[in-house]
Structure formats: structure tokens, C-alpha cells
C-alpha atoms as a PDB file:
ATOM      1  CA  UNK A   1     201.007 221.797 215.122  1.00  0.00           C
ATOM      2  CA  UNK A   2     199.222 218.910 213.223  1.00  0.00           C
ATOM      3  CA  UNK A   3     198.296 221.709 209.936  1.00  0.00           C
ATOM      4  CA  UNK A   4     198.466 219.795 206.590  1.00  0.00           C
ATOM      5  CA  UNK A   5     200.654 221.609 204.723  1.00  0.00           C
ATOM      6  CA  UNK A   6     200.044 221.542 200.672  1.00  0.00           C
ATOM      7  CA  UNK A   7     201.862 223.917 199.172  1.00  0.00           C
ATOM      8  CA  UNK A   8     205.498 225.941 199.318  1.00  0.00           C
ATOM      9  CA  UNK A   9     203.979 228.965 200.184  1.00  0.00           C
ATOM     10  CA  UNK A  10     202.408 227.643 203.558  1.00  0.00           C
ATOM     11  CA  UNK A  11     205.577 226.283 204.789  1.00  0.00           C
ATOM     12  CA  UNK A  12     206.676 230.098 203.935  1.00  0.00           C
ATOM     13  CA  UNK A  13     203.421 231.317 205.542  1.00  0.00           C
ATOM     14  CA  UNK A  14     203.996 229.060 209.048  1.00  0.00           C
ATOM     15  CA  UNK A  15     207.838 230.141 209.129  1.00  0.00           C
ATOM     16  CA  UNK A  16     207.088 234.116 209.131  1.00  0.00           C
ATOM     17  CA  UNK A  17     203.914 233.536 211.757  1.00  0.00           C
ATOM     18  CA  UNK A  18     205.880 231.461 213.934  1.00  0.00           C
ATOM     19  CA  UNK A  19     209.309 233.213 213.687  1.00  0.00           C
ATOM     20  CA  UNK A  20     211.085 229.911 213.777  1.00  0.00           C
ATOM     21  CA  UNK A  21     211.298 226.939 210.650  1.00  0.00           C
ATOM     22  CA  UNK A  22     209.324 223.927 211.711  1.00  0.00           C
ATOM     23  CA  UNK A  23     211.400 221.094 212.960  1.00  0.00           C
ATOM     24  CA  UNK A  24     210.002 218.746 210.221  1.00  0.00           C
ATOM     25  CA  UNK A  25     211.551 220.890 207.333  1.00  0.00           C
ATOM     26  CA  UNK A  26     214.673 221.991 208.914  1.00  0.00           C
ATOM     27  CA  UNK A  27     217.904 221.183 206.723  1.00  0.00           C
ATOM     28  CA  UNK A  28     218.898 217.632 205.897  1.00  0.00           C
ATOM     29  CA  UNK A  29     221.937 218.542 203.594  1.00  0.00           C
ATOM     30  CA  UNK A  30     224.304 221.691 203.289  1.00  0.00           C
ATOM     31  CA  UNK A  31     222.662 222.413 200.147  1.00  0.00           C
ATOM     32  CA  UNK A  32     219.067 222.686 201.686  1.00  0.00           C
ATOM     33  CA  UNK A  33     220.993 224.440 204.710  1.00  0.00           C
ATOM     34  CA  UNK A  34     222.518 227.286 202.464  1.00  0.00           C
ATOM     35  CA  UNK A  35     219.046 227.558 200.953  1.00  0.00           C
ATOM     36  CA  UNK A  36     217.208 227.655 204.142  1.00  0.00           C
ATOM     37  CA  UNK A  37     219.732 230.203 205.391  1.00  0.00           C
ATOM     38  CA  UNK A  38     218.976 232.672 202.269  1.00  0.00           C
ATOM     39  CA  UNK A  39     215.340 232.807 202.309  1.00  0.00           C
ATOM     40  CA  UNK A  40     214.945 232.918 206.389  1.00  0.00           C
ATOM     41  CA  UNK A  41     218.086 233.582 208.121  1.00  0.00           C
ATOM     42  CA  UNK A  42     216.843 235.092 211.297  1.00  0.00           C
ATOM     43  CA  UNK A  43     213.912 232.249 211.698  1.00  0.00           C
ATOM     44  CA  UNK A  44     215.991 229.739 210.689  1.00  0.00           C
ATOM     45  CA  UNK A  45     219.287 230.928 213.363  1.00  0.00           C
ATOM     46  CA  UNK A  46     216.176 230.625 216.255  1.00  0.00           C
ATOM     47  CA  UNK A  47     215.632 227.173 214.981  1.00  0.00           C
ATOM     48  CA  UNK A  48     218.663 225.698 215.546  1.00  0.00           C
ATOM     49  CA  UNK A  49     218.737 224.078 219.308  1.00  0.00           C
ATOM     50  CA  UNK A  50     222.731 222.407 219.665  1.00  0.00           C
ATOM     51  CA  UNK A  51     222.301 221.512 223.399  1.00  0.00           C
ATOM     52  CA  UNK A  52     226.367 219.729 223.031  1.00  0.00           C
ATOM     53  CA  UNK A  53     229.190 219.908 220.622  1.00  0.00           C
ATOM     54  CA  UNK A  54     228.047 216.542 219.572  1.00  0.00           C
ATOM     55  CA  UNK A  55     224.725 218.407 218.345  1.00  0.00           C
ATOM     56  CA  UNK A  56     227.273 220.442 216.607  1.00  0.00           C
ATOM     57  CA  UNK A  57     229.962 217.788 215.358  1.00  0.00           C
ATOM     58  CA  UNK A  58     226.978 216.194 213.627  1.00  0.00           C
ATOM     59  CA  UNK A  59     224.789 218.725 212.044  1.00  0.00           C
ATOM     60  CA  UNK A  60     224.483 218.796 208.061  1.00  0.00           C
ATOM     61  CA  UNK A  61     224.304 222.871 208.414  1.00  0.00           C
ATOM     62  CA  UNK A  62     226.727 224.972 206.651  1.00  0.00           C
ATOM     63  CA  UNK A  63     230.131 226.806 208.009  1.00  0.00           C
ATOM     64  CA  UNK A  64     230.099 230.390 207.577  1.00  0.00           C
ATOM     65  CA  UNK A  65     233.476 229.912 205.271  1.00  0.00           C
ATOM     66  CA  UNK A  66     231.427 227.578 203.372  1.00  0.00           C
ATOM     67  CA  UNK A  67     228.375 230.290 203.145  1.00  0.00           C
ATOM     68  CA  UNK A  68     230.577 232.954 202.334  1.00  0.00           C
ATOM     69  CA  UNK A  69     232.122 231.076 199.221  1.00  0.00           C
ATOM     70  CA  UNK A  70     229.199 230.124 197.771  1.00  0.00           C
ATOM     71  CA  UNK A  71     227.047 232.770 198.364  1.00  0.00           C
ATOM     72  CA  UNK A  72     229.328 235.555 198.760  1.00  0.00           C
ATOM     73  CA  UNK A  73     231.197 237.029 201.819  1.00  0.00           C
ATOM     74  CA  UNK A  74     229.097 240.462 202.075  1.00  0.00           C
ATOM     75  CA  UNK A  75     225.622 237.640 202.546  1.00  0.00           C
ATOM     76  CA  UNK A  76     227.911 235.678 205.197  1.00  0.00           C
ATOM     77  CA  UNK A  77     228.728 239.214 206.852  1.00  0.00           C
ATOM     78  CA  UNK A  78     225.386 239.729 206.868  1.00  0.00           C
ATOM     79  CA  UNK A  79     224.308 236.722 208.580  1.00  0.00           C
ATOM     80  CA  UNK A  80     226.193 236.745 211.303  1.00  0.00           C
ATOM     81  CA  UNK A  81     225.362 240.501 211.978  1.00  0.00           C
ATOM     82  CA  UNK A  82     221.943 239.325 212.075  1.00  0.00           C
ATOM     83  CA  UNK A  83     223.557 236.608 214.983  1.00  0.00           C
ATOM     84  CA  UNK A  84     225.160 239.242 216.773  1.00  0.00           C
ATOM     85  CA  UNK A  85     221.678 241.628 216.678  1.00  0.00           C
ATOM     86  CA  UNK A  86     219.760 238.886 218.356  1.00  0.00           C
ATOM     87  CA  UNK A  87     222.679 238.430 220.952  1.00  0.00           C
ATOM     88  CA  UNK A  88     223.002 242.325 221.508  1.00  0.00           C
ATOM     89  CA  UNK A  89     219.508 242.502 222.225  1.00  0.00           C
ATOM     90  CA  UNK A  90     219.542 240.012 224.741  1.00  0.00           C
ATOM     91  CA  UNK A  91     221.985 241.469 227.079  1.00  0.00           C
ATOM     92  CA  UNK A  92     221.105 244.617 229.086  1.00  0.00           C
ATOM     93  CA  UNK A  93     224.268 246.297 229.482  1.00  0.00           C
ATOM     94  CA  UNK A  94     224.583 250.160 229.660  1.00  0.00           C
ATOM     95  CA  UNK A  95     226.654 250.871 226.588  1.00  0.00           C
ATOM     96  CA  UNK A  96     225.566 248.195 223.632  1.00  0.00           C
ATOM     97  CA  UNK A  97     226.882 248.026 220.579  1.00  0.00           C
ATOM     98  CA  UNK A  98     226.458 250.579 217.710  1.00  0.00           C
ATOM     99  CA  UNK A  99     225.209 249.004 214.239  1.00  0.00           C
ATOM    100  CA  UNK A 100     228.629 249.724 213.332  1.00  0.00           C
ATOM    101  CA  UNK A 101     230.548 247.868 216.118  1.00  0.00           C
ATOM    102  CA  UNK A 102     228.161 245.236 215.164  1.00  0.00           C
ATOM    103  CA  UNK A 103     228.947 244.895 211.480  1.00  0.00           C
ATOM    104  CA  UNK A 104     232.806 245.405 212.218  1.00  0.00           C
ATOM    105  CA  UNK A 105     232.155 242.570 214.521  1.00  0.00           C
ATOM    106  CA  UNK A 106     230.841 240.218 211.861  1.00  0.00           C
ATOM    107  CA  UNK A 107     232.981 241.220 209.416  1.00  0.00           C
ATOM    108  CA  UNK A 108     235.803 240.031 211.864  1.00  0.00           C
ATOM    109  CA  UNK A 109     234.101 236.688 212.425  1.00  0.00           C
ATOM    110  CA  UNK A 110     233.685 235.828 209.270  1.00  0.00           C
ATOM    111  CA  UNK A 111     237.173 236.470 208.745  1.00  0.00           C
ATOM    112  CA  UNK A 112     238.555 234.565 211.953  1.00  0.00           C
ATOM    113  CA  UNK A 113     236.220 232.146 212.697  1.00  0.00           C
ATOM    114  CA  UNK A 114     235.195 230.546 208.734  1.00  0.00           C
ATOM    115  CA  UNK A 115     235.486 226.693 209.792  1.00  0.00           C
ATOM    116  CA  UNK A 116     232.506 227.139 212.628  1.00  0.00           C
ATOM    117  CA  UNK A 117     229.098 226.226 211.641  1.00  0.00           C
ATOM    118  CA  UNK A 118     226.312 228.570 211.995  1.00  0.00           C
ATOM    119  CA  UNK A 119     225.062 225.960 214.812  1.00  0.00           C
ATOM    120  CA  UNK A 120     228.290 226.541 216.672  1.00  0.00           C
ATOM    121  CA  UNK A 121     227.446 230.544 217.094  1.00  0.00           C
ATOM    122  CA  UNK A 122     224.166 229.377 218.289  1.00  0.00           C
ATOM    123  CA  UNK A 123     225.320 227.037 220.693  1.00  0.00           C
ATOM    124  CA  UNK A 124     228.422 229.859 222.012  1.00  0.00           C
ATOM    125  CA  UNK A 125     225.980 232.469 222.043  1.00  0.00           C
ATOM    126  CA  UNK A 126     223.330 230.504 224.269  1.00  0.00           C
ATOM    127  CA  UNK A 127     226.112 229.637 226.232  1.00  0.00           C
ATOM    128  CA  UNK A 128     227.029 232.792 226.655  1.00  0.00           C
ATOM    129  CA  UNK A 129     223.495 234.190 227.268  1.00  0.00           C
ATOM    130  CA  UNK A 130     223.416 231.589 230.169  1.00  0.00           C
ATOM    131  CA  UNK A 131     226.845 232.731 232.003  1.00  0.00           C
ATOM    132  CA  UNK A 132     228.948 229.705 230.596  1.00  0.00           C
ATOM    133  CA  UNK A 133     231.849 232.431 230.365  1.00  0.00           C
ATOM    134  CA  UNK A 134     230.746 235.006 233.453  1.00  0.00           C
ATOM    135  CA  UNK A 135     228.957 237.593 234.256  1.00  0.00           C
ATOM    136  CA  UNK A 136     228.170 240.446 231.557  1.00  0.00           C
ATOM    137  CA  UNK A 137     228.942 243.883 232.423  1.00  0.00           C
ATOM    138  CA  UNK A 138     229.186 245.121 228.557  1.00  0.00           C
ATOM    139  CA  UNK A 139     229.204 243.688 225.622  1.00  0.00           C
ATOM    140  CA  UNK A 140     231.454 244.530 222.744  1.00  0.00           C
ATOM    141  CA  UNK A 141     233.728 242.944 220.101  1.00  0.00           C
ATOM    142  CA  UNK A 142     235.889 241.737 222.078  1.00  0.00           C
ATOM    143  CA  UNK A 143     234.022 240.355 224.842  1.00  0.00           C
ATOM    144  CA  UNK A 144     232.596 238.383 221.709  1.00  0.00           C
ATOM    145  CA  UNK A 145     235.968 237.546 220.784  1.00  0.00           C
ATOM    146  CA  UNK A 146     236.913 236.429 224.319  1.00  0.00           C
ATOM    147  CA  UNK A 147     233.389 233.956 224.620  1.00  0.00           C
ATOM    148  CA  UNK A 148     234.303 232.464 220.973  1.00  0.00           C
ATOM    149  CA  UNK A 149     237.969 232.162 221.721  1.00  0.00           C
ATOM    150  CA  UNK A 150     236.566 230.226 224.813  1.00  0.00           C
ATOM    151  CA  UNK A 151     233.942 228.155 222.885  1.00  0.00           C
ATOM    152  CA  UNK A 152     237.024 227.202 220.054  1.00  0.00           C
ATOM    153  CA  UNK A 153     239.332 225.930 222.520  1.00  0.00           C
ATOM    154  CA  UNK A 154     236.456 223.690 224.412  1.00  0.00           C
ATOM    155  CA  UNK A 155     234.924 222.409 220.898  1.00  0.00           C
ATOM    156  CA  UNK A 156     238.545 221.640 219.862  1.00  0.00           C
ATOM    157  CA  UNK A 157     239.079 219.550 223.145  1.00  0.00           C
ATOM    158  CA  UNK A 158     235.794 217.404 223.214  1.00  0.00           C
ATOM    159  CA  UNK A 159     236.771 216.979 219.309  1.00  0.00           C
ATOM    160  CA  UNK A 160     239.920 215.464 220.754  1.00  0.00           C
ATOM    161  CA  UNK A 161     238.276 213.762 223.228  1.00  0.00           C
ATOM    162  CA  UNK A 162     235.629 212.689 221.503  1.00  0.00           C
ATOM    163  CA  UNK A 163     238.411 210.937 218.770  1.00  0.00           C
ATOM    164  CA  UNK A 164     240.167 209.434 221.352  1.00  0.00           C
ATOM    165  CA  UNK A 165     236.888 207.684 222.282  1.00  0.00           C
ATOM    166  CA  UNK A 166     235.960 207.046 218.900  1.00  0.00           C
ATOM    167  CA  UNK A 167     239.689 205.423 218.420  1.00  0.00           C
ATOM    168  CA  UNK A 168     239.450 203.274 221.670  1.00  0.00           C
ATOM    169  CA  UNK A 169     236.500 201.713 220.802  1.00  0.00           C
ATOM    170  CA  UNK A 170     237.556 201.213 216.892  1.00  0.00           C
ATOM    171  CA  UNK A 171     240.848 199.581 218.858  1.00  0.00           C
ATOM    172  CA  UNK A 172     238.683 197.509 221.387  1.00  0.00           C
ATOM    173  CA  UNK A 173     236.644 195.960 218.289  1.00  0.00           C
ATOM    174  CA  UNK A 174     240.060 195.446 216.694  1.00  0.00           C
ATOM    175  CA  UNK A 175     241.048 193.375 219.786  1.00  0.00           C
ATOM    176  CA  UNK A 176     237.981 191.616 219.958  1.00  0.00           C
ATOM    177  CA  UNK A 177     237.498 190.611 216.278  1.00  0.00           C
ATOM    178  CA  UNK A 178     241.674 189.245 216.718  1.00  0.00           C
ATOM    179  CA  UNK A 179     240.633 187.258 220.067  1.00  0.00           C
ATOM    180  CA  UNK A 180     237.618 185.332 218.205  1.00  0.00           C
ATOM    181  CA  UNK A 181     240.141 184.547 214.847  1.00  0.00           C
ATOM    182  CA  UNK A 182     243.001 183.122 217.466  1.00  0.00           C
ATOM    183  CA  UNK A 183     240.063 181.336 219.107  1.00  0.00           C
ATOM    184  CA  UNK A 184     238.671 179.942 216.328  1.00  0.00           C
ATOM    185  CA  UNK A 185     242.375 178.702 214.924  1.00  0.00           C
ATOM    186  CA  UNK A 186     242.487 177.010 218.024  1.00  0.00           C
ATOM    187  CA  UNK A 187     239.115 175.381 217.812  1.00  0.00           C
ATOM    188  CA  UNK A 188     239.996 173.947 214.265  1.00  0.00           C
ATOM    189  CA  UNK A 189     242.929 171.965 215.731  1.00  0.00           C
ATOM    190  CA  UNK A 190     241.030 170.011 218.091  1.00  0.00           C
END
């Protein structure tokens, strides 16, 4: 969409036609994150598109232990029974989940889960939604327990992983940048 947008109240006009915040004013810092997350939290949850953990690992959006200190657990509680509603609704089981399973849910996330970032939900649920962690034959809190369990323990090994890397190439500069001083402490005695 190419729309010249003047004012504050467009941008607020596009989000709640479109159902989604446009890429080009999406959160650059946790402050505008929190912000975003206040005044649209449903279009701005269907905005965020983590395809990989490094998606994740590098996003500027806010933890949901971060959210709930600063804005106040019963909002994070909130927010995340607003995640759960749009995964609920996705599945069709036979038996879904009451609006009070849900919010006992959340309630339990927010409690158990703090450090994750509301892009890591996204990214667990869509995994989920895809059959990353099996078939769904119902859907309840601790299914939902069971897939983030699941997501933790394979974000917390490509974290390792991805540290090891980080480390091995820090160490091959290392070894590099000592090769070219012994070198050149060689050349200056000829």
C-alpha cells in the first residue's frame, strides 16, 4: 500500500481496516513495542512473522515478564489470553477450551514462561498450528504446556548453538589477528 500517511490517526485508521500494523511502523525499541502492544494487541500479535529463533533472538519486542512489570500483570494476562483465543480458534478439535481454561491458561504462562518474548508465542504457536509438535486431537492447557515446554528446550539449544558459533568465529578472528602480528614481527627482522 503506497497511501501517504499524514497524521496519527490514519496509521490508527489503516491498523483497525487491515487487522494487522503496517510493517513500516512496527516496533523499533521495547518502549515503542510496549506501546504498540497497549493500543493494538491483537493487530499487532498478527503482525509479528518470526520464521527462526534468530527472528526471535533479535527482535527489539518486549518479554511478557517485562510487559507485566511495567504495565501490570492483569494487562500481561490479558495479552496472552488474547494469544491463546487466536490459537483456540484455529484448531478444530471437539472439546475447546472454555474462556476460563483459557484465562487460567494465561495466567499460568505469564507465571512460567516471563523471559519469552511475545514473538516467541507467535513463532511456538505457528509452529504448532503447522504440526511442528504432532497431530492435534484437543487442545487444552496442557497440550499448550507440552508445545511450549517443547519450543523452550529447542530455543534454549539453537541459543547454545548459536553461541558456540558466535564463540568459534570470535576465536577464529582471534587466531587470525595473532597469525598476522607473528607475521609481521617476522617481517620487521628481515
Amino acid at each position: 500500500m503506497t497511501t501517504q500517511v499524514t497524521k496519527k490517526t490514519d496509521w490508527q485508521e489503516i491498523i483497525l481496516r487491515e487487522n494487522r500494523i503496517p510493517e513500516e511502523i512496527m516496533p523499533t525499541n521495547v518502549e515503542t513495542s510496549r506501546r504498540c502492544l497497549n493500543s493494538f494487541p491483537q493487530q499487532y500479535y498478527r503482525s509479528l512473522k518470526p520464521v527462526k529463533f534468530e527472528d526471535v533472538f533479535d527482535s527489539c519486542h518486549t518479554s511478557i515478564g517485562s510487559y507485566a512489570r511495567t504495565e501490570g500483570r492483569n494487562k500481561a494476562v490479558a495479552v496472552i489470553n488474547l494469544i491463546l483465543i487466536d490459537l483456540v480458534q484455529f484448531f478444530s478439535v471437539g472439546n475447546s477450551m472454555k474462556a476460563e481454561q483459557i484465562l487460567q491458561t494465561a495466567d499460568l504462562i505469564v507465571d512460567d514462561y516471563a523471559i519469552l518474548k511475545i514473538d516467541d508465542f507467535k513463532l511456538c504457536f505457528d509452529r504448532a498450528k503447522k504440526g511442528r509438535y504432532g497431530e492435534v486431537y484437543r487442545i487444552d492447557g496442557q497440550v499448550i504446556f507440552k508445545w511450549l515446554n517443547q519450543y523452550f528446550d529447542d530455543r534454549l539449544t539453537e541459543a547454545e548453538n548459536l553461541s558456540y558459533r558466535q564463540h568459534q568465529e570470535h576465536k577464529k578472528d582471534l587466531i587470525i589477528e595473532d597469525i598476522r602480528t607473528m607475521y609481521r614481527k617476522e617481517i620487521r627482522k628481515i
